[in-house]
Protein backbone atom coordinates (compact mmCIF):
# COMPACT_ATOMS: atom_id res chain seq x y z
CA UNK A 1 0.00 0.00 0.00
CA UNK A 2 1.13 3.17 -0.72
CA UNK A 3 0.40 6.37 0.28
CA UNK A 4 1.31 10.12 0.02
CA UNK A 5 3.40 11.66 2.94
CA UNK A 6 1.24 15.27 4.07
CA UNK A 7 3.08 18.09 2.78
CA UNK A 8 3.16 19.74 6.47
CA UNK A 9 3.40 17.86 9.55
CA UNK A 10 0.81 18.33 12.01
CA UNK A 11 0.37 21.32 13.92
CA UNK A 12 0.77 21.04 18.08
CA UNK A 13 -2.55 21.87 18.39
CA UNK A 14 -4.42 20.47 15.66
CA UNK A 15 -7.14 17.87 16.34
CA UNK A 16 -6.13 14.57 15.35
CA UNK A 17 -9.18 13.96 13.11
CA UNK A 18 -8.57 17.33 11.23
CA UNK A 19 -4.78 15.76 10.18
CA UNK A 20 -6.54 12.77 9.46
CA UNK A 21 -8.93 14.91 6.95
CA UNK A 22 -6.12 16.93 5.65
CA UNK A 23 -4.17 13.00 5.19
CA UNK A 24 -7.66 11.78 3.09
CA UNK A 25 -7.13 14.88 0.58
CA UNK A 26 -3.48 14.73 0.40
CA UNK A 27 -4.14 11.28 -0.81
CA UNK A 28 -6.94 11.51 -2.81
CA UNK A 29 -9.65 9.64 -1.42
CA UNK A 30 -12.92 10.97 -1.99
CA UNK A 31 -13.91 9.86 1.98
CA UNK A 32 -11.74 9.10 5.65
CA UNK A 33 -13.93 5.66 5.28
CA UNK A 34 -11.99 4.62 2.01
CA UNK A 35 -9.01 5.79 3.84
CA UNK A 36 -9.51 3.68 6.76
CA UNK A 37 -10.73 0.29 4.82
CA UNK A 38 -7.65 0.48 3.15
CA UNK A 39 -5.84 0.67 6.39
CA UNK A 40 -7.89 -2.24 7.77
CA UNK A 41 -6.68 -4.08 4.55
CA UNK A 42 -3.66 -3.68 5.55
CA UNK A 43 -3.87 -4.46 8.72
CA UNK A 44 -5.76 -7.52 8.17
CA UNK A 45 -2.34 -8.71 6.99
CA UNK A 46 -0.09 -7.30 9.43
CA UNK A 47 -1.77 -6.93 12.99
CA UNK A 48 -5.17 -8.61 13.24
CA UNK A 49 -5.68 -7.32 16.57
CA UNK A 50 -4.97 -3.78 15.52
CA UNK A 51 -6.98 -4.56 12.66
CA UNK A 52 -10.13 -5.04 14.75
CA UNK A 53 -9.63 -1.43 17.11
CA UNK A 54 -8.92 0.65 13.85
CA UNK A 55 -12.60 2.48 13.11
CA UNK A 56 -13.87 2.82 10.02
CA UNK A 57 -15.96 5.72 11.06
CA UNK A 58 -13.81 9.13 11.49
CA UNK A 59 -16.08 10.43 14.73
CA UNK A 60 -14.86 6.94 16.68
CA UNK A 61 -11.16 7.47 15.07
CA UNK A 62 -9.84 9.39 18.79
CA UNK A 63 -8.41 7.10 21.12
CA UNK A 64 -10.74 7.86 23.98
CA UNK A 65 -13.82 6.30 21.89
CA UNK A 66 -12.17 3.11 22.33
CA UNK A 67 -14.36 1.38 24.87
CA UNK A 68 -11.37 -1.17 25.32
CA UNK A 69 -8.26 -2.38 24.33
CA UNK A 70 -7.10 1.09 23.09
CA UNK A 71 -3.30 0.10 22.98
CA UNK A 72 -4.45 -2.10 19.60
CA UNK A 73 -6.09 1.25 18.00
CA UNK A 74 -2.19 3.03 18.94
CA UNK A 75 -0.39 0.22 17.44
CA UNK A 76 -2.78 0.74 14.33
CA UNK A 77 -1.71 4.08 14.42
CA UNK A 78 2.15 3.34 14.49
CA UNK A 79 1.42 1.45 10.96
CA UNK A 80 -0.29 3.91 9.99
CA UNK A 81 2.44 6.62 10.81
CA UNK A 82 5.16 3.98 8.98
CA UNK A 83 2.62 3.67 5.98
CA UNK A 84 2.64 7.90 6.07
CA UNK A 85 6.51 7.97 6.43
CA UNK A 86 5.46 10.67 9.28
CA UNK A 87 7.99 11.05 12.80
CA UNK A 88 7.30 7.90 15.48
CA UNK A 89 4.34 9.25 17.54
CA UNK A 90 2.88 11.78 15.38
CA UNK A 91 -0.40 10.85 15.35
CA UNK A 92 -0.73 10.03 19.25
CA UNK A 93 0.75 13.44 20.33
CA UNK A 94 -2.62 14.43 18.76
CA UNK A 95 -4.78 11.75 20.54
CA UNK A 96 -7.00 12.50 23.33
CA UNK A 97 -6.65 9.46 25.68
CA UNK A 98 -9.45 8.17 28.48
CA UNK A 99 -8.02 8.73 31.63
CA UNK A 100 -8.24 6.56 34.96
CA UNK A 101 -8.51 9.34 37.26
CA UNK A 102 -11.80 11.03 37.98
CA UNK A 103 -12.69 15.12 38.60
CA UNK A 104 -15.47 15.38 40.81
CA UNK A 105 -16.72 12.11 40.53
CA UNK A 106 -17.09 12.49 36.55
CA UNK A 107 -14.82 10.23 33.93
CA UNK A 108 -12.34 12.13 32.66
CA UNK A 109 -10.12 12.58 29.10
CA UNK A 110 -6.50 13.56 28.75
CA UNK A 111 -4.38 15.60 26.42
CA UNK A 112 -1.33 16.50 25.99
CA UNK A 113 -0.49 15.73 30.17
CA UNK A 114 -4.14 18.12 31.29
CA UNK A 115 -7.05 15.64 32.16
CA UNK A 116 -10.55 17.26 30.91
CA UNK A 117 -13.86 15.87 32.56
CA UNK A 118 -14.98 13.66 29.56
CA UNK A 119 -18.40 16.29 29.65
CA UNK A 120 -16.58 19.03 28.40
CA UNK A 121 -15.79 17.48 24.87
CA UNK A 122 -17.98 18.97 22.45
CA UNK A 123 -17.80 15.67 20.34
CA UNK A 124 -18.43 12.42 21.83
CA UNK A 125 -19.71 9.33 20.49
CA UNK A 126 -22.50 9.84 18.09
CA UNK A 127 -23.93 12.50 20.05
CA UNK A 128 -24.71 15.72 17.47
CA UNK A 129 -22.67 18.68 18.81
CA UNK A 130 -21.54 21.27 16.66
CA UNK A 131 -17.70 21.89 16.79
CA UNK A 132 -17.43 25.51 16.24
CA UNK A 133 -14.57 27.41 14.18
CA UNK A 134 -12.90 30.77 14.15
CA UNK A 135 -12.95 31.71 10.29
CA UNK A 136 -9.40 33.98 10.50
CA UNK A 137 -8.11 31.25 12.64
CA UNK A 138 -8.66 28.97 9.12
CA UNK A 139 -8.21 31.90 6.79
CA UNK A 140 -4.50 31.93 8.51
CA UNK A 141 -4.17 28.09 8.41
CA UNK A 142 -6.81 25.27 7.18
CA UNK A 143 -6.89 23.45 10.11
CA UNK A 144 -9.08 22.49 13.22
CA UNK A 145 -7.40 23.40 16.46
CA UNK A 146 -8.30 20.87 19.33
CA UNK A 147 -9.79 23.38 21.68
CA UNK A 148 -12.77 24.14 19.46
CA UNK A 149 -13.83 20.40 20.85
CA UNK A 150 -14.30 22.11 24.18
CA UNK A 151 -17.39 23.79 25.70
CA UNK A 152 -15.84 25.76 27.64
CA UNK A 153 -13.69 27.12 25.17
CA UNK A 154 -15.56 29.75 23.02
CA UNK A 155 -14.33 32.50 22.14
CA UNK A 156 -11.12 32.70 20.22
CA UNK A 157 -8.46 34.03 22.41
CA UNK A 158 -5.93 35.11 19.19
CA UNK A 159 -8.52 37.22 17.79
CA UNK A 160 -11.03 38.42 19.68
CA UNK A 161 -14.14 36.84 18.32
CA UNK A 162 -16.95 34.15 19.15
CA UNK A 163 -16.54 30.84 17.55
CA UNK A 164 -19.23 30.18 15.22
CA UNK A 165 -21.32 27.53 15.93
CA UNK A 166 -23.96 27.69 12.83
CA UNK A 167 -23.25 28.12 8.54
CA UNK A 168 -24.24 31.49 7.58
CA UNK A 169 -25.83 30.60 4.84
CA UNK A 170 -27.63 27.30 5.54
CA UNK A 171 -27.67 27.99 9.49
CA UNK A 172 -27.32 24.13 10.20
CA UNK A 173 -24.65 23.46 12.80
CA UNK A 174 -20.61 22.99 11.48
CA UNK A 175 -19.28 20.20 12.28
CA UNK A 176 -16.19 19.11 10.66
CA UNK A 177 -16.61 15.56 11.53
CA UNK A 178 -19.53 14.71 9.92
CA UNK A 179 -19.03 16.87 6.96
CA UNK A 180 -15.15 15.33 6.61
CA UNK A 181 -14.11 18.82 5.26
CA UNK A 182 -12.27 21.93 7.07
CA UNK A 183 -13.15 24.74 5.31
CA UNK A 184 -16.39 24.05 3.84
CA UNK A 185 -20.20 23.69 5.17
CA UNK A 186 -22.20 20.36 3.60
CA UNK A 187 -23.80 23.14 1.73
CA UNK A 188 -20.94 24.18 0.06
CA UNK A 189 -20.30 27.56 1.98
CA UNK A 190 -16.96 28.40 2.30
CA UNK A 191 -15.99 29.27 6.12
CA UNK A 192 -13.36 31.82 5.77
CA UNK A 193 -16.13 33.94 4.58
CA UNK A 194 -18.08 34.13 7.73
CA UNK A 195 -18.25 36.99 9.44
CA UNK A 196 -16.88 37.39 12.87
CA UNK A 197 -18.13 39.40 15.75
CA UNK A 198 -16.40 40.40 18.65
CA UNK A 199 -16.81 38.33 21.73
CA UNK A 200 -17.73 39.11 25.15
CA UNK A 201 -15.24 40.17 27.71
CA UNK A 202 -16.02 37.22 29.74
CA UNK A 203 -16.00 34.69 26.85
CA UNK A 204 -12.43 35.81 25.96
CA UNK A 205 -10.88 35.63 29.25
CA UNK A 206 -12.15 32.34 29.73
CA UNK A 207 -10.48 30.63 26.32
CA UNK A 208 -7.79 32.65 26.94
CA UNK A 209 -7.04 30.93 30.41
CA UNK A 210 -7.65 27.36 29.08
CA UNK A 211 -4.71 27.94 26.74
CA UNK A 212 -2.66 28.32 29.61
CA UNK A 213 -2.28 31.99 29.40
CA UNK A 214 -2.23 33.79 32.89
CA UNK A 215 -4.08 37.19 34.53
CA UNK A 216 -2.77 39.27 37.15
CA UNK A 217 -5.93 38.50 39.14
CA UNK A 218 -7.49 37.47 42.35
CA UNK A 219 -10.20 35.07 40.27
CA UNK A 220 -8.48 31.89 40.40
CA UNK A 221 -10.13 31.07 36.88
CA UNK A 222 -7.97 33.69 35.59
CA UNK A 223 -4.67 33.46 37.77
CA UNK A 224 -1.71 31.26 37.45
CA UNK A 225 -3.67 28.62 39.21
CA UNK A 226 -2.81 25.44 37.65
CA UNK A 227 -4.97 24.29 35.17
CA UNK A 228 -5.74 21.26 36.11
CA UNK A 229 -7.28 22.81 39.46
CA UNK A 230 -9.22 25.34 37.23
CA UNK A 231 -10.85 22.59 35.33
CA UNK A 232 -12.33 20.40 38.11
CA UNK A 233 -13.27 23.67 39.99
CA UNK A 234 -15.49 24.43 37.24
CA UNK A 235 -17.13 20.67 36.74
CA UNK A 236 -17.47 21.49 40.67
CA UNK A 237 -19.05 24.86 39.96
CA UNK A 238 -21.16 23.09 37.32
CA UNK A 239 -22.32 20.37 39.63
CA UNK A 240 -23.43 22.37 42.46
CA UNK A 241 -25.15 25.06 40.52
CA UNK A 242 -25.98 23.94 37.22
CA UNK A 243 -27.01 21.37 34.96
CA UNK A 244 -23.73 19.39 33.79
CA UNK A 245 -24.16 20.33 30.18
CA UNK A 246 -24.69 23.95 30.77
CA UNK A 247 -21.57 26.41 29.90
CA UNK A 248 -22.47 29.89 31.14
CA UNK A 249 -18.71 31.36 30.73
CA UNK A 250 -20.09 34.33 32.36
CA UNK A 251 -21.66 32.66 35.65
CA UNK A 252 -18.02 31.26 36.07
CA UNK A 253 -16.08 34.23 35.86
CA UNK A 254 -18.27 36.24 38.28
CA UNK A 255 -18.52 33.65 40.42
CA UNK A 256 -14.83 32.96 41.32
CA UNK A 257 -14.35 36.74 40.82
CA UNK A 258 -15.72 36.90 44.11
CA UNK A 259 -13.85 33.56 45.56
CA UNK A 260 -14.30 32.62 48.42
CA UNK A 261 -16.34 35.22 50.12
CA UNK A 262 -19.01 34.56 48.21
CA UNK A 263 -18.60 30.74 49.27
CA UNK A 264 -17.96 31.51 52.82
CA UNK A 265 -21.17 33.21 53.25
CA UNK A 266 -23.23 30.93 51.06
CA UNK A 267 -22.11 27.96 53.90
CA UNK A 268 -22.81 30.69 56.87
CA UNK A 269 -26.25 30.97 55.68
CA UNK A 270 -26.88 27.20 56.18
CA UNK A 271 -25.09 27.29 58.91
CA UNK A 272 -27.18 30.20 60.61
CA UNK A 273 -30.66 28.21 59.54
CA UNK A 274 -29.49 24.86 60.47
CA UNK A 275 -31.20 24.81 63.61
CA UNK A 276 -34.52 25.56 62.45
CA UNK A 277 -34.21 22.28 59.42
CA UNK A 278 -33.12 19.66 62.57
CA UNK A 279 -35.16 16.95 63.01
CA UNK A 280 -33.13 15.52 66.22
CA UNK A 281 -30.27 17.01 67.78
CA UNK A 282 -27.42 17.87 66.34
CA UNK A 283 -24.92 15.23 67.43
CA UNK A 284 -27.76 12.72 65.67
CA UNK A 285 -28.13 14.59 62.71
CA UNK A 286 -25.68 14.04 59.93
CA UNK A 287 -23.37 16.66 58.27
CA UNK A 288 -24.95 15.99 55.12
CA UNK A 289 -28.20 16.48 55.77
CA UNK A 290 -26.98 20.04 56.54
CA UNK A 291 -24.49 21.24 53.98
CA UNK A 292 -25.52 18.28 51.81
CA UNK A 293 -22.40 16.11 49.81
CA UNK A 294 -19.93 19.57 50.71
CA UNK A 295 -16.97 17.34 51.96
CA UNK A 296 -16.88 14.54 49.52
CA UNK A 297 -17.89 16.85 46.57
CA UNK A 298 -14.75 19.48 47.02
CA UNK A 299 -12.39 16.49 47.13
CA UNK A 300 -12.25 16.83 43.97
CA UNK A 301 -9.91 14.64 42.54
CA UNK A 302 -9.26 11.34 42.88
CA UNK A 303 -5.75 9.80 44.81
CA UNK A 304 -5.35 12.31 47.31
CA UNK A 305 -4.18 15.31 44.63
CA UNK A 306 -6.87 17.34 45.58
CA UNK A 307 -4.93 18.60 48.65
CA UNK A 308 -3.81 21.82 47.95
CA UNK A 309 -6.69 22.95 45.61
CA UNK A 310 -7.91 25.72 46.08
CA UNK A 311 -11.68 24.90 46.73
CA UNK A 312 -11.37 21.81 49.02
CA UNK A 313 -8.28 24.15 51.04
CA UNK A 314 -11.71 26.50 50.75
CA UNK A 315 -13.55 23.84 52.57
CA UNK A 316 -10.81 22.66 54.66
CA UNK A 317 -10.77 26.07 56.33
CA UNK A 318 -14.54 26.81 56.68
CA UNK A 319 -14.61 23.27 58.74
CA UNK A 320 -11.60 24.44 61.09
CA UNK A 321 -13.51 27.63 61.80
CA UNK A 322 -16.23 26.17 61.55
CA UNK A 323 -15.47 23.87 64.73
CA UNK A 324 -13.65 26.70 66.31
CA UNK A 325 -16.58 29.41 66.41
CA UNK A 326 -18.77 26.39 68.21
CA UNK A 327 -16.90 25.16 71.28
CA UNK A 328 -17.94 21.49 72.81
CA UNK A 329 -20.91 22.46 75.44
CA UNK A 330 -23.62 20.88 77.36
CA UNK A 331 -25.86 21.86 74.55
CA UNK A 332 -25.24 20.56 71.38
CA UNK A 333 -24.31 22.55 68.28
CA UNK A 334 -23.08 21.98 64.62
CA UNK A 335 -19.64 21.32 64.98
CA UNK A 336 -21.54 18.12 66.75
CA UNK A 337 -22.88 16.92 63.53
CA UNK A 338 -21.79 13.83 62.39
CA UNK A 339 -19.67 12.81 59.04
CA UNK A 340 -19.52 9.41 57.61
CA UNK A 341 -16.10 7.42 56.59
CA UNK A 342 -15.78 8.72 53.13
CA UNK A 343 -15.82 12.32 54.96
CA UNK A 344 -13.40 11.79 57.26
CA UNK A 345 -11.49 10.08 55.20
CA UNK A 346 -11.15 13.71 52.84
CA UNK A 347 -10.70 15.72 55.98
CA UNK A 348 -7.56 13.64 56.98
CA UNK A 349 -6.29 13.28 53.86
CA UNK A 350 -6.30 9.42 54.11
CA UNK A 351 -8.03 6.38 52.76
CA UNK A 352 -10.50 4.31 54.05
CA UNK A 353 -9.02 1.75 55.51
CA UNK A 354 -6.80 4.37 57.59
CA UNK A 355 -9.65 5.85 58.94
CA UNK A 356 -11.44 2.24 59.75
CA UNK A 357 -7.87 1.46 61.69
CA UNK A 358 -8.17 4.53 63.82
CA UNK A 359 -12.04 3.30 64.59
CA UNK A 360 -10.60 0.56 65.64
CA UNK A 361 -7.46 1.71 67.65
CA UNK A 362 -10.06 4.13 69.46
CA UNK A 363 -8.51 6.97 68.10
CA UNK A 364 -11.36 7.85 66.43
CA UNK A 365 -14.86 7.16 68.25
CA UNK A 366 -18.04 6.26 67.36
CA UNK A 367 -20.55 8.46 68.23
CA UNK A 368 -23.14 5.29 69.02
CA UNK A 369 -22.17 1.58 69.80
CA UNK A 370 -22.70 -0.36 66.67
CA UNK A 371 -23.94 -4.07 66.65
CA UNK A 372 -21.47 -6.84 67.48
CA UNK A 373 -19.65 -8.19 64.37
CA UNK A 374 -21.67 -5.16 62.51
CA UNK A 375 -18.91 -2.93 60.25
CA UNK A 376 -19.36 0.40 60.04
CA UNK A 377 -20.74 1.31 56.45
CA UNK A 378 -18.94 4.05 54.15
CA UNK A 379 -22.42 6.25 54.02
CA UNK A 380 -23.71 6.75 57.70
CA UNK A 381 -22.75 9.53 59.89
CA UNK A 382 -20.79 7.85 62.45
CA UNK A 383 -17.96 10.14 63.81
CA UNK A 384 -18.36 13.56 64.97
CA UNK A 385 -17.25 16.40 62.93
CA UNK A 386 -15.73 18.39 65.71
CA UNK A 387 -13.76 15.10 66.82
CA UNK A 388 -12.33 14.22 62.93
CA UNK A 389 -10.92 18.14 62.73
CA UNK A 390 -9.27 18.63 66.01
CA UNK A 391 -7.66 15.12 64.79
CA UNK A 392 -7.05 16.51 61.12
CA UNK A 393 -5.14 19.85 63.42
CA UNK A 394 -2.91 17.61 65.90
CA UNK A 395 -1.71 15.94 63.42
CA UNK A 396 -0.91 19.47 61.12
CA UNK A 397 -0.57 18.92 57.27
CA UNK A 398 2.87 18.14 57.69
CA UNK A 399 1.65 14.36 58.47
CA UNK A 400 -1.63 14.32 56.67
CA UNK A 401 -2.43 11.17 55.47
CA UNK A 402 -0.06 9.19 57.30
CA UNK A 403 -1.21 7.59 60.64
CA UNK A 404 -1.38 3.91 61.23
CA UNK A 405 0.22 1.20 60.14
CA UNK A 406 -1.17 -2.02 59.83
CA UNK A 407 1.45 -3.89 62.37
């Protein structure tokens, strides 16, 4: 089999199906699908096992559509790259890969090292989104930069302008994918001619900071906050507020513009009204049938690397004061409230079985007598949240996460 090598390499931040696209023309196939049987010819031959992962359909042709064995669909690509006479790698430097680490409880993506909740892709699956373009971005090169596939990317941050969503001139939604061409609608519009109009303030900043690029500001959105932190603080902002789907690029900016008062005094309000909601007193009332799933929620991501971001440090402090501003008395108050295993296991900074060995070590105390030979269960308010945080402050972060050992 032979095939043409592209006359320009790929760009860093082109999507990998655009190349693909760009790959199809260079070659002269009238369609990716009579690009890709060919492949699978050749792979039938070659690598039966990569044969089977290599799609024949361009919107399953990113790695992270692979529902399993995804290591076939790279070795596919390595043939591919040989076939192509292209650098080792140069196709899966422009993969998006499923991750195995989870932001806010949600399945998440990777590229190029940042890990994306797997919502925020524009295109997944079959599912009909547009993927929108900025028409100087392709007036100053034909291709399809990755971050158009994200929601909460759009606005173009080089020039100013929204990213347009909808042809001009037949108004149905662009999508490159389906269409299987850059430049051009299905209707035959040309893109480059479509008008641009200057985006929103808010929309700008936004893109802007998802490229990496850095504010002198006190919104942590816009900051040199790591991006990885910015991302799963807005699939938390998302989940708490909003429908998972819904991008308002505005709500986010003013909402972290005012981080964390705004927070502090959202949880004060409960706070002040908890009394009135109680059903029983408050050391037999649960934590999260006050502040609802607060603690376990802000943890945001998975293996302990939420410590140090900023909204669970957020959290982390509002509990110490929290604790502090209502001393242990002969009447009951919130800091009496009671938090099951998987929250004390984000307060200490610790897993499960860490916090189930200070249970049973009597560090920790129960604040009833379970049954005999009953475990405790990971769900049911069972220590006391006052007890768990003056635990979480003699031991000082220094130590966090380290307590007992299992000898």
């Amino acid at each position: 089999m032979f095939l043409f090598t592209p006359k320009s390499k790929a760009y860093d931040d082109e999507a990998l199906e655009s190349y693909l696209i760009r790959i199809v023309n260079e070659n002269f196939f009238d369609s990716y699908q009579q690009l890709s049987r060919a492949i699978k010819d050749e792979l039938r031959e070659l690598d039966f096992e990569a044969y089977g992962a290599f799609p024949l359909d361009l919107k399953l042709l990113n790695i992270y559509h692979a529902k399993q064995d995804s290591h076939f669909r790279m070795r596919a690509f390595e043939l591919l790259e040989s076939l192509l006479n292209l650098p080792k790698f140069e196709l899966q430097k422009l993969a998006i890969f499923r991750s195995y680490k989870k932001i806010n409880s949600q399945s998440t993506v990777n590229w190029k090292g940042i890990d994306f909740p797997l919502s925020f892709v524009r295109y997944e699956g079959a599912s009909p989104y547009s993927i929108p373009i900025c028409p100087e971005c392709l007036r100053d090169e034909p291709y399809i930069r990755q971050v158009w596939h994200f929601k909460h990317y759009q606005a173009c941050d080089k020039h100013n302008h929204n990213l347009v969503e909808k042809c001009p001139s037949c108004n149905l939604c662009i999508n490159y994918i389906a269409n299987e061409s850059i430049t051009h609608c299905s209707c035959g519009f040309e893109l480059t001619n479509t008008k641009p109009f200057k985006a929103p303030e808010f929309k700008a900043l936004l893109s802007s900071s998802m490229r990496g690029k850095t504010l002198d500001s006190s919104n942590p959105i816009l900051n040199d906050t790591p991006l990885y932190q910015k991302l799963s603080a807005i699939a938390w902002f998302q989940k708490r507020y909003f429908e998972l789907d819904s991008f308002d690029n505005e709500s986010i900016i003013n909402y972290f513009e005012k981080w964390p008062k705004n927070f502090y005094q959202e949880l004060d309000e409960i706070a002040k009204d908890a009394e009135l909601k109680l059903i029983d007193t408050f050391n037999k009332t649960s934590f999260t049938f006050i502040f609802g799933n607060l603690i376990f929620s802000s943890n945001l991501l998975s293996e302990g690397r939420s410590r140090g971001h900023f909204v669970w440090t957020t959290v982390e402090n509002y509990l110490l004061d929290l604790v502090s501003k209502n001393p242990k008395s002969q009447k009951t108050n919130i800091a009496d409230s009671l938090i099951n295993i998987a929250e004390a296991s984000a307060i200490l900074s610790t897993s499960y079985e860490q916090v189930y060995r200070l249970y049973e070590s009597g560090t920790l105390k129960a604040a009833f007598r379970p049954k005999i030979k009953q475990k405790l269960t990971t769900n049911e308010g069972v220590f006391f949240l006052r007890q768990v945080v003056e635990l979480k402050k003699s031991f000082g972060d220094h130590y966090s996460g380290v307590y007992l050992s299992k000898w």
